[in-house]
PDB file of N, CA and C in Angstrom:
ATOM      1  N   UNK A   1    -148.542-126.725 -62.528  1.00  0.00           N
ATOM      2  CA  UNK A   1    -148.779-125.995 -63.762  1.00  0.00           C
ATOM      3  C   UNK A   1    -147.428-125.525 -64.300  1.00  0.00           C
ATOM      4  N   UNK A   2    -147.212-126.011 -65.538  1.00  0.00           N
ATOM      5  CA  UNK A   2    -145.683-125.807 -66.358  1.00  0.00           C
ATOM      6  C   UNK A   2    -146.665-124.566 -67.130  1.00  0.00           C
ATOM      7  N   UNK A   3    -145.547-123.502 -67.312  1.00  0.00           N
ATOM      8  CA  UNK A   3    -146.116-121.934 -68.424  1.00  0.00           C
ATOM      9  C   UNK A   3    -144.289-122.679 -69.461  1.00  0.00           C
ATOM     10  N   UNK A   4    -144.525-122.830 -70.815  1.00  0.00           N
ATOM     11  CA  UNK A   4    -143.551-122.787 -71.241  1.00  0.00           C
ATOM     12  C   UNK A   4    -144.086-121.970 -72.467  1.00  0.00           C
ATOM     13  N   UNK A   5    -142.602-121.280 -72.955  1.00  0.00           N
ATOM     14  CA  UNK A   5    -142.566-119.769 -73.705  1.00  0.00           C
ATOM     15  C   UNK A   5    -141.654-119.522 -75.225  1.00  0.00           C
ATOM     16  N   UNK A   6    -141.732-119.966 -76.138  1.00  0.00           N
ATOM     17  CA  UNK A   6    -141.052-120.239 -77.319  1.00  0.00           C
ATOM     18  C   UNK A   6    -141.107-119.037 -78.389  1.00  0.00           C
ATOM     19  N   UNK A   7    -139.773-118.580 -78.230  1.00  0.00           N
ATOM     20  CA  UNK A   7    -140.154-117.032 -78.944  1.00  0.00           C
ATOM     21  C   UNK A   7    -138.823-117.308 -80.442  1.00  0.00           C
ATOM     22  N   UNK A   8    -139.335-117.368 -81.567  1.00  0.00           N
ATOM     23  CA  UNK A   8    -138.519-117.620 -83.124  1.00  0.00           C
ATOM     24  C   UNK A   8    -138.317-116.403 -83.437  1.00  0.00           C
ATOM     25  N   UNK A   9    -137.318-116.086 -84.588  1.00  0.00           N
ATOM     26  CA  UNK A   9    -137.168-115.032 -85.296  1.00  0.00           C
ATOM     27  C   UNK A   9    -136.951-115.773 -86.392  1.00  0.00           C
ATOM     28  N   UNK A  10    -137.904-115.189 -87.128  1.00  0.00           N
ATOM     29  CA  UNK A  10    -138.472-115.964 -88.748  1.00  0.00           C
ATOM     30  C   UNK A  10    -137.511-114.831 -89.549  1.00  0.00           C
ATOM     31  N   UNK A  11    -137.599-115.612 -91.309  1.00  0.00           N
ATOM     32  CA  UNK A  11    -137.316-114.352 -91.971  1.00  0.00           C
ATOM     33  C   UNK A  11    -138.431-114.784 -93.208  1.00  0.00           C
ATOM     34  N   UNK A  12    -138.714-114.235 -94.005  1.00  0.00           N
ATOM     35  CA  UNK A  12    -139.857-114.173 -94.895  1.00  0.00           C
ATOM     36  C   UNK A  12    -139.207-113.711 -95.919  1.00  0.00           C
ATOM     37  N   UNK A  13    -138.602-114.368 -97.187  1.00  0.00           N
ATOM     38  CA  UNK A  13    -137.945-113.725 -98.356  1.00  0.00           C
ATOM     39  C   UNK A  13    -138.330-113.374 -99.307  1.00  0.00           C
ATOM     40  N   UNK A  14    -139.783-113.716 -99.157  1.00  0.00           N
ATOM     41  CA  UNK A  14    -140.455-113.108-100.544  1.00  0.00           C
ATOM     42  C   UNK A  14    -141.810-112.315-100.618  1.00  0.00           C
ATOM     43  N   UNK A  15    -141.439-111.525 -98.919  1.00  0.00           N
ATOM     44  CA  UNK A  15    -141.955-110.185 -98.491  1.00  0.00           C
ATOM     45  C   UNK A  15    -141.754-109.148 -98.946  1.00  0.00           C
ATOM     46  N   UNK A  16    -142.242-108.736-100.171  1.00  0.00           N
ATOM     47  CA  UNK A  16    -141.952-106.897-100.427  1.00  0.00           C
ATOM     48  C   UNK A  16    -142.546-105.769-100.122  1.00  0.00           C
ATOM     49  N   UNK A  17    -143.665-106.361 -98.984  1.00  0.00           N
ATOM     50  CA  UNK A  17    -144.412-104.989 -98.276  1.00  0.00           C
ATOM     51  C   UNK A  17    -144.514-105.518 -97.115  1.00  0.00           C
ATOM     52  N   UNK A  18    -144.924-104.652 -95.898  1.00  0.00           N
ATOM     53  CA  UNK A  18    -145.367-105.422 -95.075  1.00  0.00           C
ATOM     54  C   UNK A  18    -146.878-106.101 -95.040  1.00  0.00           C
ATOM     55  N   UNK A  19    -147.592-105.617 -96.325  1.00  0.00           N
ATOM     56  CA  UNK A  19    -149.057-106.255 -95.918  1.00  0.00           C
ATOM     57  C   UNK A  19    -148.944-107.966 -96.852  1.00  0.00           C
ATOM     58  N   UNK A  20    -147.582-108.162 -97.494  1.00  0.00           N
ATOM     59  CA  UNK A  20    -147.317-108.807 -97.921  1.00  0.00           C
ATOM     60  C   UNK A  20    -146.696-110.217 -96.966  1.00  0.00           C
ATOM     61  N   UNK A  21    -145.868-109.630 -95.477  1.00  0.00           N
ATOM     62  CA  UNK A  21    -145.595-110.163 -94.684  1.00  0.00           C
ATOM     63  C   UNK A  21    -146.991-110.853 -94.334  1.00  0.00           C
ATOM     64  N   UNK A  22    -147.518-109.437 -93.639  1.00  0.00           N
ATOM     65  CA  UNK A  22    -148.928-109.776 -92.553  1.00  0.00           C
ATOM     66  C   UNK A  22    -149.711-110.744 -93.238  1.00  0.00           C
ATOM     67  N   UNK A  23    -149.458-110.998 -94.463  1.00  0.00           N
ATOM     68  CA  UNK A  23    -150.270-112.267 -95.083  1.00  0.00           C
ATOM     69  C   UNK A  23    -149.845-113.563 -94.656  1.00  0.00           C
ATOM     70  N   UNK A  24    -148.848-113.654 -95.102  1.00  0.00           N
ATOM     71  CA  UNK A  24    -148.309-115.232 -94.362  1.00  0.00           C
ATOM     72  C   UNK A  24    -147.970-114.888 -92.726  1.00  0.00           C
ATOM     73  N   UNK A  25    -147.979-114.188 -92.151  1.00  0.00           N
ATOM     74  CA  UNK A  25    -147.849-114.340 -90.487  1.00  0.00           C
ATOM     75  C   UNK A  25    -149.388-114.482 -90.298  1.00  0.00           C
ATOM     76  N   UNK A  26    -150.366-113.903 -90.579  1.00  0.00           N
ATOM     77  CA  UNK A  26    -151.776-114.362 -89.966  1.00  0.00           C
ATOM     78  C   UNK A  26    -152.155-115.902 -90.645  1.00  0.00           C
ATOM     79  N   UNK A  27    -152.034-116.125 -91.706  1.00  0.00           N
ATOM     80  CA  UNK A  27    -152.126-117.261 -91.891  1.00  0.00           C
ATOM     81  C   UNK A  27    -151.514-118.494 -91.272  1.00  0.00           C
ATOM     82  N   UNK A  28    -149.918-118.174 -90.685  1.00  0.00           N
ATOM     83  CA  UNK A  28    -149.407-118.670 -89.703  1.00  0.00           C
ATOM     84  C   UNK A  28    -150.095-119.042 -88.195  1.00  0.00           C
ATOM     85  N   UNK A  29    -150.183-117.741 -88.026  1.00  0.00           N
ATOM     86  CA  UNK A  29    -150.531-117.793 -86.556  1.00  0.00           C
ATOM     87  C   UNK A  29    -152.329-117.751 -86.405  1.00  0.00           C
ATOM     88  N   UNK A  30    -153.263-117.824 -87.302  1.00  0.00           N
ATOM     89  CA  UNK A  30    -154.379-118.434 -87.351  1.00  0.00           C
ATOM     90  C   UNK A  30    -154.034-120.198 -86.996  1.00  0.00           C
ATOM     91  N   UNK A  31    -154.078-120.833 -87.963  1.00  0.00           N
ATOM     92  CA  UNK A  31    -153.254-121.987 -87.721  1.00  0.00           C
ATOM     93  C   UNK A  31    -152.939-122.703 -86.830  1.00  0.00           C
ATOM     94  N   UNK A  32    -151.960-121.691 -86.127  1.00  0.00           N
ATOM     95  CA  UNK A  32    -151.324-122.207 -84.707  1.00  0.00           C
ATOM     96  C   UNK A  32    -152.600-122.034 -83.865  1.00  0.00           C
ATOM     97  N   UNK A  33    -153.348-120.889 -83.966  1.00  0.00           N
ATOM     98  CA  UNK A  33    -154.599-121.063 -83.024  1.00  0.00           C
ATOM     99  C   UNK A  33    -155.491-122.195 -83.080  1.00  0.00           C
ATOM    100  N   UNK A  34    -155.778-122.844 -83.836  1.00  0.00           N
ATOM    101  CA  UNK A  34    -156.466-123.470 -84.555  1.00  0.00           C
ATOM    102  C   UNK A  34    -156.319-124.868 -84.197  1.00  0.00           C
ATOM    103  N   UNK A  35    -155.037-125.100 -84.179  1.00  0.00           N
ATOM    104  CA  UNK A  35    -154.541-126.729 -84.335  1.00  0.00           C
ATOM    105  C   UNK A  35    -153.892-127.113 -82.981  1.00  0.00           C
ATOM    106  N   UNK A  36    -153.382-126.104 -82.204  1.00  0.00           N
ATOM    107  CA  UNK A  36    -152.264-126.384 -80.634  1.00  0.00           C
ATOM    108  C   UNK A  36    -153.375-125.175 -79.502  1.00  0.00           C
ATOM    109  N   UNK A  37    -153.179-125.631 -78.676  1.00  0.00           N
ATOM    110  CA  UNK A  37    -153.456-124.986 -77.055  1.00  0.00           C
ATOM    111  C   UNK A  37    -152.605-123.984 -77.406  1.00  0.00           C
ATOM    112  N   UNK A  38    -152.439-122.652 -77.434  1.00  0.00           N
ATOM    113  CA  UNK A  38    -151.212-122.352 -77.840  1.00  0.00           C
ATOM    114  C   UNK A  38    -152.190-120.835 -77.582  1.00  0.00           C
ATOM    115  N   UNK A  39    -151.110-119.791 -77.109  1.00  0.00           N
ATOM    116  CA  UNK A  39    -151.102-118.476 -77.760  1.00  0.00           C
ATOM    117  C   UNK A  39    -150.174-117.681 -78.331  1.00  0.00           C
ATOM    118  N   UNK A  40    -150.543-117.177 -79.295  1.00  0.00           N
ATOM    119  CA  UNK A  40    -149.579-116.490 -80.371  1.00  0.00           C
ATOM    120  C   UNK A  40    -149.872-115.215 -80.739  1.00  0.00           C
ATOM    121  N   UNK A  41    -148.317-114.687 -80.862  1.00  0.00           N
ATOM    122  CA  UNK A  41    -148.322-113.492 -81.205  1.00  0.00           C
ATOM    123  C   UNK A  41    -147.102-112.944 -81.810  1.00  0.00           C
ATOM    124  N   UNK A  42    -147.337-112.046 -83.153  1.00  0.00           N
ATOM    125  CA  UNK A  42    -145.692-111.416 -83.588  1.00  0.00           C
ATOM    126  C   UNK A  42    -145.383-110.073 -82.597  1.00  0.00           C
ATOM    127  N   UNK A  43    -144.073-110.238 -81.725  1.00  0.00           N
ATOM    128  CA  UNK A  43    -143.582-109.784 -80.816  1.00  0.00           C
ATOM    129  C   UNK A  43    -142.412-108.785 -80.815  1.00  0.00           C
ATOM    130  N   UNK A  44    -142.063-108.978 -82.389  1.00  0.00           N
ATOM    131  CA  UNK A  44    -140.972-107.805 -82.427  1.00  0.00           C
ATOM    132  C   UNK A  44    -140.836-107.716 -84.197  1.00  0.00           C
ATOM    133  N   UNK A  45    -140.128-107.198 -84.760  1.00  0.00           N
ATOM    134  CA  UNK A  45    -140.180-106.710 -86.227  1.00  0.00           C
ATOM    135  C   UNK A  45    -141.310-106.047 -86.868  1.00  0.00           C
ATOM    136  N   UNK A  46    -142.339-105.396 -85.875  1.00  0.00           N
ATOM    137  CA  UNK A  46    -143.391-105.321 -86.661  1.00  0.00           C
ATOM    138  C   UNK A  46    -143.357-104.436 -88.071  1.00  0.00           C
ATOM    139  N   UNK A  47    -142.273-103.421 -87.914  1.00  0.00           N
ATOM    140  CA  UNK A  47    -142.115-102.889 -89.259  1.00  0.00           C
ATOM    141  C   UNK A  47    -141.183-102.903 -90.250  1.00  0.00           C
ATOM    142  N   UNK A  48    -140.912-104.142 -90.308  1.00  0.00           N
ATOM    143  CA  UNK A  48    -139.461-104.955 -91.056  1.00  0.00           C
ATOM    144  C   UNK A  48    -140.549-105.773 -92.060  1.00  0.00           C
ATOM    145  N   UNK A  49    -140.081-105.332 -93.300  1.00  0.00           N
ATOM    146  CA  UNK A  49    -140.835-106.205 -94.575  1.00  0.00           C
ATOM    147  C   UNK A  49    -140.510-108.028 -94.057  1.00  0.00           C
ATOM    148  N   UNK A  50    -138.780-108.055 -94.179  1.00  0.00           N
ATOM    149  CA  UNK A  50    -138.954-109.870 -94.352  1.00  0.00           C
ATOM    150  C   UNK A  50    -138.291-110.323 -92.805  1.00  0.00           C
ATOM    151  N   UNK A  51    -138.664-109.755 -91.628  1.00  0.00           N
ATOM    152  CA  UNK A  51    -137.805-110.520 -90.742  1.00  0.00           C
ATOM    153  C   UNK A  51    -139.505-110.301 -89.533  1.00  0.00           C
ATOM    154  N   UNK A  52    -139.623-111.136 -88.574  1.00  0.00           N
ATOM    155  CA  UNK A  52    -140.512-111.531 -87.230  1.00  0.00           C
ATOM    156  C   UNK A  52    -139.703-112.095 -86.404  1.00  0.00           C
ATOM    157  N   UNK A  53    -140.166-111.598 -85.150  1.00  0.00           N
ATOM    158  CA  UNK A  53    -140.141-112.458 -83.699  1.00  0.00           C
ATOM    159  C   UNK A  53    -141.457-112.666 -83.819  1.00  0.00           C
ATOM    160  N   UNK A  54    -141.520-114.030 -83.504  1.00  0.00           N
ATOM    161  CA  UNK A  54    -143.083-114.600 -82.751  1.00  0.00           C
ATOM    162  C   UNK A  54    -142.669-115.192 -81.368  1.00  0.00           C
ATOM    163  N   UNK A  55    -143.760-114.600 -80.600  1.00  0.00           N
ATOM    164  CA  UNK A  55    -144.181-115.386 -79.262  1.00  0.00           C
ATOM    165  C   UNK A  55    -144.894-116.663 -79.071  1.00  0.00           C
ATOM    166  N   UNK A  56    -145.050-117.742 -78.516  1.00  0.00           N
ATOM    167  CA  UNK A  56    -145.580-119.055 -78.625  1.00  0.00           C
ATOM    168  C   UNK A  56    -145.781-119.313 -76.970  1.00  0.00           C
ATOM    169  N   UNK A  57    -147.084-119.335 -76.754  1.00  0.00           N
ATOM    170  CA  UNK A  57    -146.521-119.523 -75.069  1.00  0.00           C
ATOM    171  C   UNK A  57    -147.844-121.068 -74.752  1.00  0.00           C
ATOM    172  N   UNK A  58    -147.305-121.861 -73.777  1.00  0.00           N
ATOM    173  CA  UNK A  58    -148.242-122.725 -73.733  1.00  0.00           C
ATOM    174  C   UNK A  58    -148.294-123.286 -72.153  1.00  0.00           C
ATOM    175  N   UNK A  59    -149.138-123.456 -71.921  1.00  0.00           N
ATOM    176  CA  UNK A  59    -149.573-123.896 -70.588  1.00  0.00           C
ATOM    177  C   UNK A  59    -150.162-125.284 -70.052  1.00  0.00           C
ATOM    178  N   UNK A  60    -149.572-125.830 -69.820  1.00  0.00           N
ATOM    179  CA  UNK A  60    -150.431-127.579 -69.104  1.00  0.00           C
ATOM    180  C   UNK A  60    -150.004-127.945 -67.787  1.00  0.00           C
ATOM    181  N   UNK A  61    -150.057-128.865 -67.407  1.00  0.00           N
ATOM    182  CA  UNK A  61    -150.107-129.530 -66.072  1.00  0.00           C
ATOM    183  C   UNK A  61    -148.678-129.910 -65.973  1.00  0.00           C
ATOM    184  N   UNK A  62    -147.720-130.269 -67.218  1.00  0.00           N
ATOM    185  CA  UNK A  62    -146.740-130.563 -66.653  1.00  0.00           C
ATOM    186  C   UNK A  62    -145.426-130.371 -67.238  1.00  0.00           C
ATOM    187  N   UNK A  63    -144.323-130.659 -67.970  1.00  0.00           N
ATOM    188  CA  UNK A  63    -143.671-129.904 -68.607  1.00  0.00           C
ATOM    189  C   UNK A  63    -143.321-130.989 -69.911  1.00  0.00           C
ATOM    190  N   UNK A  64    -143.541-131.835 -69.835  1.00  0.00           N
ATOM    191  CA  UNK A  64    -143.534-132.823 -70.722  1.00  0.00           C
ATOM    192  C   UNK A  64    -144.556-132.688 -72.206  1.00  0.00           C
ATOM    193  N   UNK A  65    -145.569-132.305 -71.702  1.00  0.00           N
ATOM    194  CA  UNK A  65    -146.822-131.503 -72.209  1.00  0.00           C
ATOM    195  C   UNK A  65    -146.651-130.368 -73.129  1.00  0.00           C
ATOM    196  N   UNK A  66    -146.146-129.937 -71.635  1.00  0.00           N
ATOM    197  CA  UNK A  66    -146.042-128.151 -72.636  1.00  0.00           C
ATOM    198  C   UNK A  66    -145.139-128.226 -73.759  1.00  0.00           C
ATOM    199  N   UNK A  67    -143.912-128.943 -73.388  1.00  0.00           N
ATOM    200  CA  UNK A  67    -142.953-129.239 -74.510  1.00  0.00           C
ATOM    201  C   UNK A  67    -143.067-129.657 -75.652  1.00  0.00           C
ATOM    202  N   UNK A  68    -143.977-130.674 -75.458  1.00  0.00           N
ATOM    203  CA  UNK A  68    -144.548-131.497 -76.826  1.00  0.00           C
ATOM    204  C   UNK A  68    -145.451-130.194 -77.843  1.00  0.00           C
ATOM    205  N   UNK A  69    -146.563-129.946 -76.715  1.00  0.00           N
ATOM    206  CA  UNK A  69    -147.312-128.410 -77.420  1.00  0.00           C
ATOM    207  C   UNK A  69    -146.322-127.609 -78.177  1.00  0.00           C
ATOM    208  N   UNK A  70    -144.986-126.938 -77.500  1.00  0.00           N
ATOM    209  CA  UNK A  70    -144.451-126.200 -78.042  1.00  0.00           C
ATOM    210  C   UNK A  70    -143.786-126.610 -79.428  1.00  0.00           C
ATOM    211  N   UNK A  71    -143.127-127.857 -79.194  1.00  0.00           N
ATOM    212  CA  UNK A  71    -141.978-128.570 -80.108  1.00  0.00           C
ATOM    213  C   UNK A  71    -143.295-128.654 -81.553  1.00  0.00           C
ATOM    214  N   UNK A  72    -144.355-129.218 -81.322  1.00  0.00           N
ATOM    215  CA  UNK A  72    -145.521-129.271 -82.411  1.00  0.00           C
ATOM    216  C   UNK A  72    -145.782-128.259 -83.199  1.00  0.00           C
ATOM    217  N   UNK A  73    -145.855-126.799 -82.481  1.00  0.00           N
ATOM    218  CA  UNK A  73    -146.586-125.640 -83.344  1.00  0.00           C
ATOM    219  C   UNK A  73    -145.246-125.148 -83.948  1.00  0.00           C
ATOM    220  N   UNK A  74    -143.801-125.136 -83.662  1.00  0.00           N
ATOM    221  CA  UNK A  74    -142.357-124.864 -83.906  1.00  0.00           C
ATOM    222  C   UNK A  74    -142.240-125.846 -85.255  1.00  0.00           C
ATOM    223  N   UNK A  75    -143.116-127.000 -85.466  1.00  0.00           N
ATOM    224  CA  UNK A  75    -142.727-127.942 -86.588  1.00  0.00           C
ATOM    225  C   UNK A  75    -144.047-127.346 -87.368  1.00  0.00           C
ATOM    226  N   UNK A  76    -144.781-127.006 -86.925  1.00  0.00           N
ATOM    227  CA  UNK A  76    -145.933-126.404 -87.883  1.00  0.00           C
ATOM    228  C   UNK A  76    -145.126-125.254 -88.791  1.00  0.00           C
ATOM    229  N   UNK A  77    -144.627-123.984 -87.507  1.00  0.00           N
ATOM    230  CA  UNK A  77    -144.089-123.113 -88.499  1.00  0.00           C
ATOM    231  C   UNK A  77    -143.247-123.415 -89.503  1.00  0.00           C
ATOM    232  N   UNK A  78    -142.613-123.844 -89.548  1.00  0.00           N
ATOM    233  CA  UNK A  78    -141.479-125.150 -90.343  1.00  0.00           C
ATOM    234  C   UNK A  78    -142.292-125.515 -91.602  1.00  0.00           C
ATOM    235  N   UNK A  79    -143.763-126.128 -91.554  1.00  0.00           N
ATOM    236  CA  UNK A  79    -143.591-126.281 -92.642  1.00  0.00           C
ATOM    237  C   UNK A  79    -144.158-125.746 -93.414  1.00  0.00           C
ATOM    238  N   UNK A  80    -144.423-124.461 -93.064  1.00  0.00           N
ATOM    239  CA  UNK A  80    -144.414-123.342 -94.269  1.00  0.00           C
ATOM    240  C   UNK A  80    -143.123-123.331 -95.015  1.00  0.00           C
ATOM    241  N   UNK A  81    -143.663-123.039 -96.444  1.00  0.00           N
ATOM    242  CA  UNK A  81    -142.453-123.203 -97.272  1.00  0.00           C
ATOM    243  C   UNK A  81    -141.702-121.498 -97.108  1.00  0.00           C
ATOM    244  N   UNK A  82    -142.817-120.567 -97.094  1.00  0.00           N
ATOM    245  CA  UNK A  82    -142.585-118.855 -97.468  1.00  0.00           C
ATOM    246  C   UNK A  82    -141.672-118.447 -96.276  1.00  0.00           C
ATOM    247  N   UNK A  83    -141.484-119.098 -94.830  1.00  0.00           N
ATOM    248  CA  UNK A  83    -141.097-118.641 -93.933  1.00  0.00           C
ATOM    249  C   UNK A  83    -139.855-119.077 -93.022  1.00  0.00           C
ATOM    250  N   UNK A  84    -138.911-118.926 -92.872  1.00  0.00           N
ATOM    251  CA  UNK A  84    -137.592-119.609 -92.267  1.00  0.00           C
ATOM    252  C   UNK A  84    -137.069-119.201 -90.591  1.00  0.00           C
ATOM    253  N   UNK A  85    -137.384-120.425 -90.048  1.00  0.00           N
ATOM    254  CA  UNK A  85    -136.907-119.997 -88.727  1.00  0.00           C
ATOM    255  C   UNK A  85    -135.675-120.247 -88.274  1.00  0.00           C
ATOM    256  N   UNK A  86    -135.061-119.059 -88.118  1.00  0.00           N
ATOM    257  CA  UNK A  86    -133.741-119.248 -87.332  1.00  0.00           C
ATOM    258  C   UNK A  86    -133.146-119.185 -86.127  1.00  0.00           C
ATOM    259  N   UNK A  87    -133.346-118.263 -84.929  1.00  0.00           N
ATOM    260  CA  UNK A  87    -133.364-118.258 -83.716  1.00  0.00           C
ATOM    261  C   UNK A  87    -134.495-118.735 -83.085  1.00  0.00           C
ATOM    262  N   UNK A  88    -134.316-119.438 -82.203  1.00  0.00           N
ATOM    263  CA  UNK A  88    -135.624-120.428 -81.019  1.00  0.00           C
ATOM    264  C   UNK A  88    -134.960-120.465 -79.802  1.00  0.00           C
ATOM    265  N   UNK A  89    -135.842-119.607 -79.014  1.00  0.00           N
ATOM    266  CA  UNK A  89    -135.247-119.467 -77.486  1.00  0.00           C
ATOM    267  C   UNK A  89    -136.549-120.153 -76.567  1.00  0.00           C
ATOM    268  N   UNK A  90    -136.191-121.272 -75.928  1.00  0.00           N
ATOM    269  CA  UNK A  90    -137.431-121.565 -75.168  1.00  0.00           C
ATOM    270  C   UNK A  90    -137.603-121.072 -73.677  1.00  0.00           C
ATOM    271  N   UNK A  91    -138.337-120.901 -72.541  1.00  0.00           N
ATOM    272  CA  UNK A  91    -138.418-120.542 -71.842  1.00  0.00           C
ATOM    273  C   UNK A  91    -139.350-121.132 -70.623  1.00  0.00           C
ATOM    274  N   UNK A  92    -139.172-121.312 -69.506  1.00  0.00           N
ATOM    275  CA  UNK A  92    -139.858-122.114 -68.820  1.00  0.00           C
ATOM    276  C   UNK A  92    -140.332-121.325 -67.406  1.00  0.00           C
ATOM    277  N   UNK A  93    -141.620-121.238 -67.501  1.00  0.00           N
ATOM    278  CA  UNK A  93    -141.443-120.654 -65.930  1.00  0.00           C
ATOM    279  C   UNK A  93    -143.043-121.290 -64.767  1.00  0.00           C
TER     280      UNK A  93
END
């Protein structure tokens, strides 16, 4: 069992509240539930209008797997147009 752990720091530029954020991050991370094995969660910025950490964590049998899972929902966030990812730290344990 591979646990691999993919944590982004997005920025959101055309956030001027935060319920303005929380719109495109749940729509995000609905999504990611939706479409990948995947669990998700925003993990740090919670009270920053245009900036997120998200958590991405995924679990399979082997690491080849998990990677692909991860590398997939990382190209999902991507192609939101509203949202820009700049730091991606992956993690393996």
């Amino acid at each position: 069992m591979i646990v691999g752990i993919a944590v982004c720091e997005c920025i959101i530029y055309d956030a001027h509240s935060l319920k303005e954020k929380r719109a495109v991050l749940q729509r995000i991370l609905t999504r990611l539930k939706q479409k990948f094995n995947v669990s998700v969660s925003e993990v740090g910025y919670q009270d920053v209008w245009q900036r997120t950490k998200i958590a991405i964590a995924a679990v399979t049998s082997n690491k080849v797997m998990t990677e692909r899972e991860l590398q997939n929902a990382l190209k999902l966030i991507d192609s939101f147009p509203e949202i820009e990812r700049t730091i991606t730290d992956i993690e393996w344990l």
